[in-house]
C-alpha atoms as a PDB file:
ATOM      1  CA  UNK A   1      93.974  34.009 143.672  1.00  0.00           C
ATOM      2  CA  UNK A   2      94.916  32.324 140.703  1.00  0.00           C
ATOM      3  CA  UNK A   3      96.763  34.613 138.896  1.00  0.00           C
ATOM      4  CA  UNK A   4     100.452  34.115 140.576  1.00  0.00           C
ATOM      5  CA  UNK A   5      99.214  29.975 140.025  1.00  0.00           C
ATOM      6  CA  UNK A   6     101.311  28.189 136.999  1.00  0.00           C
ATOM      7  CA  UNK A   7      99.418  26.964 134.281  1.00  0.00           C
ATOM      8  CA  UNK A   8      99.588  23.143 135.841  1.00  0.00           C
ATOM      9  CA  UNK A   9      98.839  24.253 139.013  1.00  0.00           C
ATOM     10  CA  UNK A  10      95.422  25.214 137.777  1.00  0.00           C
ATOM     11  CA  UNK A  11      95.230  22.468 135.698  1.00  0.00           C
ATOM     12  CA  UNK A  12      95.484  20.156 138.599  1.00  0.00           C
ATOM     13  CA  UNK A  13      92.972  22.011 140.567  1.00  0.00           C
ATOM     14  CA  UNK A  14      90.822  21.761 137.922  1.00  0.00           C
ATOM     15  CA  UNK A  15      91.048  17.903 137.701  1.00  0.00           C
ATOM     16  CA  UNK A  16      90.716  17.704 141.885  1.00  0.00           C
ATOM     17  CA  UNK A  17      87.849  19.973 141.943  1.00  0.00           C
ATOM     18  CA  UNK A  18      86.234  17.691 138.557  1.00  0.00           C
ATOM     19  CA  UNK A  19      87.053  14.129 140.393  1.00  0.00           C
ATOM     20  CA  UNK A  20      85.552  16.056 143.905  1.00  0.00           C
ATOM     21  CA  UNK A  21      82.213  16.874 142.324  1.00  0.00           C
ATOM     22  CA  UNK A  22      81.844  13.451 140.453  1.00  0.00           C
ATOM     23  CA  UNK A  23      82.496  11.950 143.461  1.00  0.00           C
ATOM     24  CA  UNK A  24      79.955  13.450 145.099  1.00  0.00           C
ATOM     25  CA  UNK A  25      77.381  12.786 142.725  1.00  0.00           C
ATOM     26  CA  UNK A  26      77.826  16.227 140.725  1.00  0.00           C
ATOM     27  CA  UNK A  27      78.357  16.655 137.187  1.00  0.00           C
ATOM     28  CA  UNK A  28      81.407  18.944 136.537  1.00  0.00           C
ATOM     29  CA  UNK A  29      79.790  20.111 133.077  1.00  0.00           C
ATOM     30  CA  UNK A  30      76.885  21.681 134.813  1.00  0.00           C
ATOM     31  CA  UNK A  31      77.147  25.027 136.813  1.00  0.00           C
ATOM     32  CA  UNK A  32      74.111  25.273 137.511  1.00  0.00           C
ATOM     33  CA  UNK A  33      73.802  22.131 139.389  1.00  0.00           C
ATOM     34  CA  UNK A  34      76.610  22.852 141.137  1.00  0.00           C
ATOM     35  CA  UNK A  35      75.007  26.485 142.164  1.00  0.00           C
ATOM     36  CA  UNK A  36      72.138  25.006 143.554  1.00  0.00           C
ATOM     37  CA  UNK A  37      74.059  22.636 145.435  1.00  0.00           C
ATOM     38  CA  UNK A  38      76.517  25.596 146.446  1.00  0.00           C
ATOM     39  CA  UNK A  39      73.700  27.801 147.478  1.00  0.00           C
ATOM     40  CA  UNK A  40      72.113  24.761 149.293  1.00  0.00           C
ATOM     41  CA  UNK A  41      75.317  24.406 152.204  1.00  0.00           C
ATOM     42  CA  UNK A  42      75.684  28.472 151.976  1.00  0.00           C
ATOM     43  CA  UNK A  43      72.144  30.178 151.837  1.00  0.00           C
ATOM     44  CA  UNK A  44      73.392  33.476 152.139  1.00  0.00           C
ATOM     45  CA  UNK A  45      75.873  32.669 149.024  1.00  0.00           C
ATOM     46  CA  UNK A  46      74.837  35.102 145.799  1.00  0.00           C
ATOM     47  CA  UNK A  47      77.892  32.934 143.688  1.00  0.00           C
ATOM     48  CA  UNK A  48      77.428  33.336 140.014  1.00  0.00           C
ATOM     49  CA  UNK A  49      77.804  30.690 137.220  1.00  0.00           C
ATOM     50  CA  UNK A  50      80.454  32.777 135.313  1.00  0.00           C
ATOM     51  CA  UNK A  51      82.389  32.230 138.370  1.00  0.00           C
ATOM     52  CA  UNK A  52      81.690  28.655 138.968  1.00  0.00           C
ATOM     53  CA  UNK A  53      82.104  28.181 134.983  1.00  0.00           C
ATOM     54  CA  UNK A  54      85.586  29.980 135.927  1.00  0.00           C
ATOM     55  CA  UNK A  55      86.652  27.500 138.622  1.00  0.00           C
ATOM     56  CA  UNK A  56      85.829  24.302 136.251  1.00  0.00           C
ATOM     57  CA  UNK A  57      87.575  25.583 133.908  1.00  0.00           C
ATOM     58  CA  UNK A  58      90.593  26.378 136.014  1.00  0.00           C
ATOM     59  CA  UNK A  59      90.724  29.970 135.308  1.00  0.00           C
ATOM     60  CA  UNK A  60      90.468  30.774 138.486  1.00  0.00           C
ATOM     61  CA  UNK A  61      90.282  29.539 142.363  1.00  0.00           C
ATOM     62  CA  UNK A  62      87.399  30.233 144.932  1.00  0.00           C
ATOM     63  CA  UNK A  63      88.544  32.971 147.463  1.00  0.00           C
ATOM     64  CA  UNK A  64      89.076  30.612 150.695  1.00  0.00           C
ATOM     65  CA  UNK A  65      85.065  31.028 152.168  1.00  0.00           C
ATOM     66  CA  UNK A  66      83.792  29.726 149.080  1.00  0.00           C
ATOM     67  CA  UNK A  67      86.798  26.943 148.394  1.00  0.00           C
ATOM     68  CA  UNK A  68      85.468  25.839 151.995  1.00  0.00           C
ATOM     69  CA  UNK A  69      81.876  25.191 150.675  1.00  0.00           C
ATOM     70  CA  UNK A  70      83.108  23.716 147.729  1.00  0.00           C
ATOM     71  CA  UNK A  71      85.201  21.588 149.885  1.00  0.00           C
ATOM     72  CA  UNK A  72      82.428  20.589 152.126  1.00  0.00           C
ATOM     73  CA  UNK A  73      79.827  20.026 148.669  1.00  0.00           C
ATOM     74  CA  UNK A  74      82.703  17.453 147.947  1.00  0.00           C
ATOM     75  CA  UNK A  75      83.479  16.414 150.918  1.00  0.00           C
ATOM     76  CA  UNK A  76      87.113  16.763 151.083  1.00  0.00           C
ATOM     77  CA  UNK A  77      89.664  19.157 152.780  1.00  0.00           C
ATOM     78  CA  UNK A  78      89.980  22.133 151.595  1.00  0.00           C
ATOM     79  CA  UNK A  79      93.788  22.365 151.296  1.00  0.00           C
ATOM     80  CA  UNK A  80      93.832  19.561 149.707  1.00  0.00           C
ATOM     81  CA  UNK A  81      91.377  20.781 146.554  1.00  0.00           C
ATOM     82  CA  UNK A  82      93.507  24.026 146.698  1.00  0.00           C
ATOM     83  CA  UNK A  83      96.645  22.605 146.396  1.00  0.00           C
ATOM     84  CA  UNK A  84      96.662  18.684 146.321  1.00  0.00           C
ATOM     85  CA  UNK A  85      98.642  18.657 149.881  1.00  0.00           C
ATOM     86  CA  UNK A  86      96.733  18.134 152.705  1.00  0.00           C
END
């Protein structure tokens, strides 16, 4: 999903999706925490840390079921962490 994305484009998702998680009491250093927490709203979710780690580091973008739980850990809209438009 990220691949046709411009270099600030994933920058900026990467700083949405870092304020999100602090803002919802997660630390944006720590894929792990946010696993458990990702796992927690999606129990049937096998996500892995190397593509969390991937996401934080704005390497990539969830695929849009999983950039709806991570929208709903963070409790914001989902277009909006995608894209900053809402």
């Amino acid at each position: 999903m990220a691949a046709h994305l411009t270099f600030k484009e994933r920058e900026r998702f990467k700083q949405r999706l870092h304020l999100s998680l602090r803002n919802a009491g997660l630390d944006p250093k720590s894929p792990s925490q946010i696993r458990i927490a990702f796992v927690g709203k999606n129990n049937s979710s096998n996500i892995s840390l190397t593509a969390i780690h991937r996401w934080l580091g704005g390497e990539s973008l969830p695929d849009s079921q999983n950039m709806k739980t991570v929208a709903d850990i963070c409790n914001v809209c989902p277009e909006w962490l995608r894209s900053g438009q809402t």
